[in-house]
N, C-alpha and C. Protein backbone atom coordinates (compact mmCIF):
# COMPACT_ATOMS: atom_id res chain seq x y z
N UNK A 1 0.84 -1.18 0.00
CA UNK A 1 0.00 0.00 0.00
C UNK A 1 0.89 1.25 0.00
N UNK A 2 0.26 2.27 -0.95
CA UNK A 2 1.30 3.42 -0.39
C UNK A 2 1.12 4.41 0.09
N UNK A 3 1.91 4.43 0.95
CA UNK A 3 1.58 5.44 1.97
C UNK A 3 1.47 7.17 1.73
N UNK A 4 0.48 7.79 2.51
CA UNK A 4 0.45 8.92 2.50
C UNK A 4 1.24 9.65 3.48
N UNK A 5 1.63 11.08 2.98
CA UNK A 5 2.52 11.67 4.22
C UNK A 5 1.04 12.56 4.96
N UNK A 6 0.64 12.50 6.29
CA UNK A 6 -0.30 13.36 6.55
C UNK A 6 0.00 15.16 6.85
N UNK A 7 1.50 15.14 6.93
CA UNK A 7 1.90 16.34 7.17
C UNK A 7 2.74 16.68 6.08
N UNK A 8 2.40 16.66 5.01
CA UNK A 8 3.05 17.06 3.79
C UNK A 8 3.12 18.65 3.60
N UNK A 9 1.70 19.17 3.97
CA UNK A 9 1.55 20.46 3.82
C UNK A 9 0.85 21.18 5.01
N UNK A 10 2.07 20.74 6.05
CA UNK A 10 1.93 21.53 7.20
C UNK A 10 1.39 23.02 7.38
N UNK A 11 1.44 23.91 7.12
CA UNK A 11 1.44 25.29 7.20
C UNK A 11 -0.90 25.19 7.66
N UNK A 12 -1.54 24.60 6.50
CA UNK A 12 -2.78 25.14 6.97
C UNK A 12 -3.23 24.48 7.99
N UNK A 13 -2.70 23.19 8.16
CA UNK A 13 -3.17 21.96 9.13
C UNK A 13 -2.67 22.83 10.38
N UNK A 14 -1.40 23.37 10.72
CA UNK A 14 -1.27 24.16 12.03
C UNK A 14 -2.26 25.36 12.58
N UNK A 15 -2.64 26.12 11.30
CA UNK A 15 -3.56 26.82 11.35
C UNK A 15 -4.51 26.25 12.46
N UNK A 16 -5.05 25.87 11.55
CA UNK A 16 -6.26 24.80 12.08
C UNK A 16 -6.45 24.27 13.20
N UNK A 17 -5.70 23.13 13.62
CA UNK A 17 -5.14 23.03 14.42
C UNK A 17 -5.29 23.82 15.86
N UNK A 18 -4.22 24.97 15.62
CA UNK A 18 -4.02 26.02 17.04
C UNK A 18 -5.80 26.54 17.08
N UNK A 19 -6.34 26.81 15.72
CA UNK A 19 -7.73 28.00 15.80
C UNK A 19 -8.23 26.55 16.88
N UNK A 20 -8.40 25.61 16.74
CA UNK A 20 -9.41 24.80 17.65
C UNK A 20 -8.95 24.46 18.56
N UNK A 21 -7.69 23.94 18.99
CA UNK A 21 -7.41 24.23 20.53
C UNK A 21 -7.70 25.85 21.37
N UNK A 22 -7.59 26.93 20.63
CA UNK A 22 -7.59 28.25 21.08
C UNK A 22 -9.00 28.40 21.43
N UNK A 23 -9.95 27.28 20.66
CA UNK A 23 -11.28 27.74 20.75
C UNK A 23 -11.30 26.79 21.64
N UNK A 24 -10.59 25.98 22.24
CA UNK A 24 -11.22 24.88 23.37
C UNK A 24 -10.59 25.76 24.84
N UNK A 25 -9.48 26.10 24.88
CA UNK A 25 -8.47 26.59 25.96
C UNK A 25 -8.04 28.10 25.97
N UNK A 26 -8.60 28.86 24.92
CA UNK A 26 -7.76 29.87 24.56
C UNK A 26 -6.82 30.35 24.15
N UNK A 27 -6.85 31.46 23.40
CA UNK A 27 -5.57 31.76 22.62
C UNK A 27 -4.08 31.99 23.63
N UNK A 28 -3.06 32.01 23.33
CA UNK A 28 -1.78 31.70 24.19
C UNK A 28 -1.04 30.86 24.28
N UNK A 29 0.07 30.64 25.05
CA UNK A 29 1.05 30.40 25.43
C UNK A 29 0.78 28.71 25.39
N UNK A 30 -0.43 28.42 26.22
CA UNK A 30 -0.92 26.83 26.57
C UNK A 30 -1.52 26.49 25.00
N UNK A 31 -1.93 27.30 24.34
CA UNK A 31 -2.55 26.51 23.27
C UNK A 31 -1.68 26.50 22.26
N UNK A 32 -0.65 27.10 22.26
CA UNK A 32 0.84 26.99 21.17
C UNK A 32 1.54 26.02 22.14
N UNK A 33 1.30 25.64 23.41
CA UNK A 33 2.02 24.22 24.09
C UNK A 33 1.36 23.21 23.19
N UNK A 34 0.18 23.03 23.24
CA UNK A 34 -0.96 22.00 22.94
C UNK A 34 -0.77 21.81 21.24
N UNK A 35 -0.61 22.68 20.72
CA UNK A 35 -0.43 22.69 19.61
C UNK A 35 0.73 21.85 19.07
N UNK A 36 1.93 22.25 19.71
CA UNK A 36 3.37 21.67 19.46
C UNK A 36 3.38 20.54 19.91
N UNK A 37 2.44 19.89 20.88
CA UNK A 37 2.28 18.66 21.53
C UNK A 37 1.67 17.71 20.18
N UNK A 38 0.33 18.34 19.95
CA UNK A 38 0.11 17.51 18.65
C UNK A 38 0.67 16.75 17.83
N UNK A 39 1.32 18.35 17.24
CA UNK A 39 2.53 18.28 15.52
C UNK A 39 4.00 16.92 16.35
N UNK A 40 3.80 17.15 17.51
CA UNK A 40 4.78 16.56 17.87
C UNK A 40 4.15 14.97 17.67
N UNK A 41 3.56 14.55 18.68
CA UNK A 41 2.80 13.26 18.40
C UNK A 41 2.53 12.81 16.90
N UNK A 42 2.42 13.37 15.85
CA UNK A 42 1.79 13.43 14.80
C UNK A 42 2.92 12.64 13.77
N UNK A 43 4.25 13.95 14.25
CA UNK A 43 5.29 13.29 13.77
C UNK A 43 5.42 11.54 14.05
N UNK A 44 5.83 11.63 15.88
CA UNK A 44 6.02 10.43 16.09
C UNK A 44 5.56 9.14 15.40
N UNK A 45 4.13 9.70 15.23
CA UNK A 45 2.83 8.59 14.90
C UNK A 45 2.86 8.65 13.57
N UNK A 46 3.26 9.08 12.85
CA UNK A 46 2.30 9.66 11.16
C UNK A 46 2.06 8.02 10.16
N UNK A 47 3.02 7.17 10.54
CA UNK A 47 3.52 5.85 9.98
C UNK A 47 2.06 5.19 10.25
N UNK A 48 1.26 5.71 10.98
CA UNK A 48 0.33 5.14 11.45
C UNK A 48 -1.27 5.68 11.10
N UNK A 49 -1.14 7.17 10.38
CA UNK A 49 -1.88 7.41 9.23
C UNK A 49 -2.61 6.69 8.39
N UNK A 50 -4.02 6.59 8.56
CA UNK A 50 -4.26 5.83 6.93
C UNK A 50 -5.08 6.74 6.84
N UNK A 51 -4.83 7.38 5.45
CA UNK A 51 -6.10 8.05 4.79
C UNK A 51 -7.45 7.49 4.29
N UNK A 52 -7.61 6.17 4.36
CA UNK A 52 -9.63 5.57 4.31
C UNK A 52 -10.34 5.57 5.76
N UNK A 53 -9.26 5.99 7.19
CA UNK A 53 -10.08 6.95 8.16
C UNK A 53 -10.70 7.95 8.01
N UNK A 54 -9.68 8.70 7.38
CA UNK A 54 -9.77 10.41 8.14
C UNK A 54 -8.83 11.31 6.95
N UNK A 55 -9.13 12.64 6.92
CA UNK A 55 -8.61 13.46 5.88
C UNK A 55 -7.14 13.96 7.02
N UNK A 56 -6.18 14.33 6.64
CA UNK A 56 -4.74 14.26 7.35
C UNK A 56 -5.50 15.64 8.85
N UNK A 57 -6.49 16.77 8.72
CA UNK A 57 -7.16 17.19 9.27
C UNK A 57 -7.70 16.73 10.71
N UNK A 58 -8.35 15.84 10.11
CA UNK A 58 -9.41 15.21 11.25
C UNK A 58 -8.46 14.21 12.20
N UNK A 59 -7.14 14.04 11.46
CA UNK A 59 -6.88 12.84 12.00
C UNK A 59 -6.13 13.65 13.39
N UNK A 60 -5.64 14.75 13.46
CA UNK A 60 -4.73 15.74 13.86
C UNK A 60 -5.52 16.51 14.80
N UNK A 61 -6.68 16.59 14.72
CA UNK A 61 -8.06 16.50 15.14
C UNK A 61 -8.33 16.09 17.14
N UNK A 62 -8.12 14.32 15.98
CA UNK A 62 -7.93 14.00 17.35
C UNK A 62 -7.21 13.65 18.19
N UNK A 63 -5.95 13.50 17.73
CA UNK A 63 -4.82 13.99 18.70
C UNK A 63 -5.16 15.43 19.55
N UNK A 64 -5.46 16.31 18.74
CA UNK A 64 -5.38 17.48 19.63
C UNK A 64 -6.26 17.22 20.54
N UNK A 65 -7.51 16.58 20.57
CA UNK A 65 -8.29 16.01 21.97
C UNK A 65 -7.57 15.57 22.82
N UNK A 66 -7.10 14.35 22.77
CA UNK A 66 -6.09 14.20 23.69
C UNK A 66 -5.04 14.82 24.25
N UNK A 67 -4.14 15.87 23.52
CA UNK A 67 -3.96 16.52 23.88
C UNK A 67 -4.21 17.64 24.72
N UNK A 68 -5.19 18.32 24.54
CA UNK A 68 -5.85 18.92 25.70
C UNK A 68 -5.85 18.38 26.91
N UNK A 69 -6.67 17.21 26.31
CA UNK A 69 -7.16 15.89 27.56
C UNK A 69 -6.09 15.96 28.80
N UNK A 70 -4.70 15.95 28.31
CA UNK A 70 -3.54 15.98 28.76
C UNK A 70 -2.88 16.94 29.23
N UNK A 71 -3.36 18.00 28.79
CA UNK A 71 -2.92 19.32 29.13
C UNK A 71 -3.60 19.91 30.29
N UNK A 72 -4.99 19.30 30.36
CA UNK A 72 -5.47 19.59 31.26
C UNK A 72 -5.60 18.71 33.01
N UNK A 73 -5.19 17.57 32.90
CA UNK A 73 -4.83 16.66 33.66
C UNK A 73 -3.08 17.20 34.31
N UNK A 74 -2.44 17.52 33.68
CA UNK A 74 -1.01 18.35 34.01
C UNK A 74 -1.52 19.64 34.94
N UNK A 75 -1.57 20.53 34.32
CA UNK A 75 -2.39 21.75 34.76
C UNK A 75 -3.54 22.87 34.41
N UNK A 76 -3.63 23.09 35.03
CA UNK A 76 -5.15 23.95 34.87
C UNK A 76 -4.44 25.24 33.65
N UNK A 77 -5.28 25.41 32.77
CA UNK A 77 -4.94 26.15 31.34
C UNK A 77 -5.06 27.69 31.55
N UNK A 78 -4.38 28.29 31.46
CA UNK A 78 -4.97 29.91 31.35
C UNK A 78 -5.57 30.62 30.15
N UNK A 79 -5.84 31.40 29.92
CA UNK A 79 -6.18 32.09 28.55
C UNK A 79 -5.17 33.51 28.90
N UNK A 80 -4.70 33.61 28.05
CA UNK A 80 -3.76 35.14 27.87
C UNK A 80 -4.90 36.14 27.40
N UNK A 81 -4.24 37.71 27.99
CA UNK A 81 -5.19 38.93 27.18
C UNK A 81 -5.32 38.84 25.95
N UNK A 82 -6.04 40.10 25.55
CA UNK A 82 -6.22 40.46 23.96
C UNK A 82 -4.83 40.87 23.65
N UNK A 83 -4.66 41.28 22.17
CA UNK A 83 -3.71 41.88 21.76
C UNK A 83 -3.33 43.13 22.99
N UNK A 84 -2.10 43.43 23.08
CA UNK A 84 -1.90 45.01 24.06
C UNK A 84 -2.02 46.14 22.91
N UNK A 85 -2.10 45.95 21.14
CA UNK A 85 -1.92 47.16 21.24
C UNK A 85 -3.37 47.98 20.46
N UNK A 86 -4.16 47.67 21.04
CA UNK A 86 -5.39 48.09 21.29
C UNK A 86 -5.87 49.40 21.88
N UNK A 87 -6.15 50.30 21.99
CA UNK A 87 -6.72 51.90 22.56
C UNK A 87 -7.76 51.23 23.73
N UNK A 88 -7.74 51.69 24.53
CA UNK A 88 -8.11 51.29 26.15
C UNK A 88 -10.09 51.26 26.05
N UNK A 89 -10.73 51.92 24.89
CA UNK A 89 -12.05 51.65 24.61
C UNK A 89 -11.88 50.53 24.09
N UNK A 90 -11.33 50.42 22.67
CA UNK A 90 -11.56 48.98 21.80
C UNK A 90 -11.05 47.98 22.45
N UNK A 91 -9.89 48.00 23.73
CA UNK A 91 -9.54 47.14 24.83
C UNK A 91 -10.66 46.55 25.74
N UNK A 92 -11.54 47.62 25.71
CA UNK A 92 -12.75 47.46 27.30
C UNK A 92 -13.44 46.63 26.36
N UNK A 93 -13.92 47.32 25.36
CA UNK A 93 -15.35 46.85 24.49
C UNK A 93 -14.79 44.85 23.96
N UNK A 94 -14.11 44.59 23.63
CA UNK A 94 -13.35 43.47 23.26
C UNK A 94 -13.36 42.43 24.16
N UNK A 95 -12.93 42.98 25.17
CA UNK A 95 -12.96 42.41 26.84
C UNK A 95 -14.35 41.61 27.01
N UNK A 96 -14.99 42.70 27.16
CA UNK A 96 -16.74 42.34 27.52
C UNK A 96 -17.23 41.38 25.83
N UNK A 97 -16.52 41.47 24.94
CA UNK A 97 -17.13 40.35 24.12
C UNK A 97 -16.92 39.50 24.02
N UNK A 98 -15.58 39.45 24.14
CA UNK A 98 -15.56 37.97 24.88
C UNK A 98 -15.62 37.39 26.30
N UNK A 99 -15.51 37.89 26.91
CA UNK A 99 -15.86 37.63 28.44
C UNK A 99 -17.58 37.03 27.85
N UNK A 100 -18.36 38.14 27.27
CA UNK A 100 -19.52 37.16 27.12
C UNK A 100 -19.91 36.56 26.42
N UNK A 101 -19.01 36.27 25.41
CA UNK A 101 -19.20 34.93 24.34
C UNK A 101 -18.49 33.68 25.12
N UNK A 102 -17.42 33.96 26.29
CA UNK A 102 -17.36 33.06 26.99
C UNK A 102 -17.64 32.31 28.15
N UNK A 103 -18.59 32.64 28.72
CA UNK A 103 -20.02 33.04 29.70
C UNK A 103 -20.85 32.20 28.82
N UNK A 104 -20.90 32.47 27.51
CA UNK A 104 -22.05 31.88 26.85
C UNK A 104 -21.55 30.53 26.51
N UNK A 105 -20.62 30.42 26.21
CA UNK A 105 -20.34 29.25 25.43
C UNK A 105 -20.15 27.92 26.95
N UNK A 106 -20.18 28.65 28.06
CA UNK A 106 -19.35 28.03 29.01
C UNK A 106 -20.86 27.18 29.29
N UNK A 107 -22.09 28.02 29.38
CA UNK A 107 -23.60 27.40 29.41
C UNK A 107 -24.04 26.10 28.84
N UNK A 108 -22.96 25.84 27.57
CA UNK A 108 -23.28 25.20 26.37
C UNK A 108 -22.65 23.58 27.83
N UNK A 109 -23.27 22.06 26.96
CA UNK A 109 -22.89 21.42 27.90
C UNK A 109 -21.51 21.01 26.95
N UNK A 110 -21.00 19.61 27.58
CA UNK A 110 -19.68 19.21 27.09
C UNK A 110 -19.55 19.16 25.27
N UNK A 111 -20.16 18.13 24.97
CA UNK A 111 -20.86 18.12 23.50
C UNK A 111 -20.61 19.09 22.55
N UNK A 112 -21.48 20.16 23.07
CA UNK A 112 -22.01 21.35 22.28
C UNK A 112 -20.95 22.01 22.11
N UNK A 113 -20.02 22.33 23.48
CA UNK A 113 -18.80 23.19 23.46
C UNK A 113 -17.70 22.41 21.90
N UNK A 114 -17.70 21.13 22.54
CA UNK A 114 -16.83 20.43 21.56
C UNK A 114 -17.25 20.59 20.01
N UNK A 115 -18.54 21.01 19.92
CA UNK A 115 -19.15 20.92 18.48
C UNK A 115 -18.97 22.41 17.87
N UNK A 116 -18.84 23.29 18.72
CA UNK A 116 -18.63 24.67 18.42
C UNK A 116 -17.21 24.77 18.11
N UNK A 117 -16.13 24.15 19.05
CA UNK A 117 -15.19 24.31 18.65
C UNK A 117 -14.51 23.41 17.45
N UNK A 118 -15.08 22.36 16.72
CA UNK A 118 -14.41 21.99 15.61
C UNK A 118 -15.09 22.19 14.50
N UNK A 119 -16.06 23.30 14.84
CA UNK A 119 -16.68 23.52 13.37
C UNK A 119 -16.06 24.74 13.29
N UNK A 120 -16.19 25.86 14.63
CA UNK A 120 -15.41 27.03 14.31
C UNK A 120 -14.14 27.29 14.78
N UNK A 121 -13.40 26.56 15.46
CA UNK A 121 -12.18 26.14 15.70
C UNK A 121 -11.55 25.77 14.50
N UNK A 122 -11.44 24.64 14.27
CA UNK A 122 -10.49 24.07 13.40
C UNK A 122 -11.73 23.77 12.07
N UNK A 123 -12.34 24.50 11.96
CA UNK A 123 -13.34 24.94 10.43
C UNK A 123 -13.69 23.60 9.71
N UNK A 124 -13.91 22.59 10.45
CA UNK A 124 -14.47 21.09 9.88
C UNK A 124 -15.89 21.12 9.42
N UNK A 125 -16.52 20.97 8.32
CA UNK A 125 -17.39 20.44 8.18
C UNK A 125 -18.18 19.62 8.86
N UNK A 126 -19.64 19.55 8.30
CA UNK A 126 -20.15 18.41 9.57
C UNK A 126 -19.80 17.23 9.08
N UNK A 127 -19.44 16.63 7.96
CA UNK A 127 -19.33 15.49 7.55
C UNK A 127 -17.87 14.89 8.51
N UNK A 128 -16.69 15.93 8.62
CA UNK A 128 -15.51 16.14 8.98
C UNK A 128 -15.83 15.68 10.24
N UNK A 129 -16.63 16.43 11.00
CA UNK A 129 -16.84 16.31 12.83
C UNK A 129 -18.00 15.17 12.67
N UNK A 130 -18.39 14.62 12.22
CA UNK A 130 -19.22 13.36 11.97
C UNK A 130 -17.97 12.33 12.36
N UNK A 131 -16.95 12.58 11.47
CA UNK A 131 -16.03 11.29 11.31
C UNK A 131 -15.02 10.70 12.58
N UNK A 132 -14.95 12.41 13.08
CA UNK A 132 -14.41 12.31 14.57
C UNK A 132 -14.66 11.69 15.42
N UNK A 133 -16.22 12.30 15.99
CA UNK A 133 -17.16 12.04 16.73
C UNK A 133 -17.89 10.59 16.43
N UNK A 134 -17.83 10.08 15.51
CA UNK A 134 -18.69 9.04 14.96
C UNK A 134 -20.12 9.38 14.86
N UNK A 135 -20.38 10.66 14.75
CA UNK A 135 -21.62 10.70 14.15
C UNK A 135 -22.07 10.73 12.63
N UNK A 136 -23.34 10.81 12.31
CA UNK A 136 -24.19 11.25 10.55
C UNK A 136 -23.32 12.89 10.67
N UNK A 137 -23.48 13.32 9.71
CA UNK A 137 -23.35 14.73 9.31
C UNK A 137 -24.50 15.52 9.82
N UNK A 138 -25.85 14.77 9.73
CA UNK A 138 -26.82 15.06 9.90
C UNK A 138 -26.90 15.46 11.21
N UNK A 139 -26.60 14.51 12.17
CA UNK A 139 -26.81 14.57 13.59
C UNK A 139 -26.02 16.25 14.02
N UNK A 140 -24.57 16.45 12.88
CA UNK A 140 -23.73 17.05 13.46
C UNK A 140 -24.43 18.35 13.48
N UNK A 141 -25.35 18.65 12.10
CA UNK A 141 -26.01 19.61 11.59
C UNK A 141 -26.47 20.23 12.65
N UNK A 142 -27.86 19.71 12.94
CA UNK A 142 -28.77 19.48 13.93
C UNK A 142 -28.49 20.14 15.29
N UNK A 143 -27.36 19.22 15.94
CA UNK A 143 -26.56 19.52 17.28
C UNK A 143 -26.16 20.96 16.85
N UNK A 144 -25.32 21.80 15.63
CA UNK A 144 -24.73 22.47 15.76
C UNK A 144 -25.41 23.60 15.95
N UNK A 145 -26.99 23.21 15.10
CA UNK A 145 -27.76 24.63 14.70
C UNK A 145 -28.50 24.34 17.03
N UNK A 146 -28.67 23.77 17.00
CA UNK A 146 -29.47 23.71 18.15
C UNK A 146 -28.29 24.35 19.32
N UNK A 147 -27.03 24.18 19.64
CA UNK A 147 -26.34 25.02 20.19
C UNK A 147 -25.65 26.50 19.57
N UNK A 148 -25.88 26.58 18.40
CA UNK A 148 -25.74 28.30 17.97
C UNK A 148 -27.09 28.87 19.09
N UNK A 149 -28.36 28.47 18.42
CA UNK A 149 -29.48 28.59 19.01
C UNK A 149 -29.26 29.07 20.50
N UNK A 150 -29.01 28.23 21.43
CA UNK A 150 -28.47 28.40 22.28
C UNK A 150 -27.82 29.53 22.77
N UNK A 151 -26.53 29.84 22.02
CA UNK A 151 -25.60 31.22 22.07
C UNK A 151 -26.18 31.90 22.35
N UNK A 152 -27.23 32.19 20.84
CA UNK A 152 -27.67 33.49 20.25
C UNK A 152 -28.50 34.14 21.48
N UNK A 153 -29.09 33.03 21.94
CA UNK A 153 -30.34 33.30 23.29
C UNK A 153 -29.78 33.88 24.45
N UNK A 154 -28.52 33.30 24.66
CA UNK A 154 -28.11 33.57 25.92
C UNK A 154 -27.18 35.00 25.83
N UNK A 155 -26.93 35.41 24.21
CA UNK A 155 -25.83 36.45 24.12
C UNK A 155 -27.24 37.44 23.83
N UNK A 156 -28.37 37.20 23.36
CA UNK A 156 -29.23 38.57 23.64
C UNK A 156 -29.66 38.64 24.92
N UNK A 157 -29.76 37.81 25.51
CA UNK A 157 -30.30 37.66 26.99
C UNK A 157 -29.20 38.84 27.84
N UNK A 158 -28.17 38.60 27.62
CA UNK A 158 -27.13 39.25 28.42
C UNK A 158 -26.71 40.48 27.84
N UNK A 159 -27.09 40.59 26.13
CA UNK A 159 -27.44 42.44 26.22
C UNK A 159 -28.40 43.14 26.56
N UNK A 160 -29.19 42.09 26.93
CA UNK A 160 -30.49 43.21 27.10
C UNK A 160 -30.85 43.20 28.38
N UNK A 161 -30.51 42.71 29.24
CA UNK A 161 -30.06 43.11 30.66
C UNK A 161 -28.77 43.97 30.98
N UNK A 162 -27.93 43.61 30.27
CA UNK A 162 -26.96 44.86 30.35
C UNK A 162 -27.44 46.24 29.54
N UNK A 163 -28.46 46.39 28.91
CA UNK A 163 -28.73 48.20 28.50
C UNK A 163 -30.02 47.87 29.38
N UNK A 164 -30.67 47.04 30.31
CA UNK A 164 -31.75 47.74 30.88
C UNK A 164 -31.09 48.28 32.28
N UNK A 165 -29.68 47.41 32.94
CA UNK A 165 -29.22 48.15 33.62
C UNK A 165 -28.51 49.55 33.74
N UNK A 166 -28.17 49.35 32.51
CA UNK A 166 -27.51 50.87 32.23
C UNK A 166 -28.05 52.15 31.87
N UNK A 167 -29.63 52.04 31.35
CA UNK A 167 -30.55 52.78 31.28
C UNK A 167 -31.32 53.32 33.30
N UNK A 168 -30.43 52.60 33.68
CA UNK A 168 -31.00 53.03 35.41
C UNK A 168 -30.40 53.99 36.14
């Protein structure tokens, strides 16, 4: 049989990659650990690749689960600030959006979080996070629209208590 290299064309797979650990742990220091932990494993392992699993993506995928898995069993993860060089409004305002997109997402249960982050994390398709997860595409659909749903509720919920307080 002949073999595929899964890291042939490293550069977008890292992308990828870091965006969905960053979306599981946050952007920083721990998720460029987690990251290098992967590519590292990946190397080790790659001999062990078969492409009629998984697209070189998905497979990298789930290493980075475990990884986390691992990262978080070691120690508890931090998230680093925003960029510093930001003007101290677009600093505040930035702050509070994510502070409450992460408030929101934190509502979401285990699942949902995981489904948010490899569709908009590491930008998988549902067919992609089907293959992971072992679900239909369908199911992934479904789950994904039903926890946006979710978000959306809980991120108007929390503006519109924040301008009825501020209107006081």
């Amino acid at each position: 049989m002949l073999r595929v290299d899964p890291l042939a064309d490293p550069k977008p797979l890292i992308r990828r990659v870091y965006a969905y650990v960053a979306y599981r742990i946050g952007d920083g220091a721990d998720a460029e650990d987690v990251t290098s932990d992967v590519f590292e494993r990946a190397i080790r392992y790659r001999s062990s690749y078969d492409p009629r699993k998984a697209e070189p993506v998905a497979w990298l995928i789930g290493i980075a689960r475990r990884c986390i898995d691992d990262a978080r069993l070691r120690r508890p993860l931090t998230v680093e600030n925003p960029p510093e060089r930001m003007d101290a409004l677009d600093l505040e305002e930035e702050s509070v959006r994510r502070l409450s997109l992460s408030v929101a997402v934190n509502t979401l249960d285990e699942r949902e979080r995981e489904l948010i982050a490899l569709r908009y994390g590491a930008d998988l398709s549902a067919r992609q996070i089907g293959e992971i997860l072992g679900l239909r595409a369908n199911t992934v659909e479904v789950a994904l629209h039903r926890a946006l749903v979710r978000l959306r509720h809980d991120l108007e919920a929390d503006a519109d208590s924040e301008a009825r307080a501020s209107s006081l």
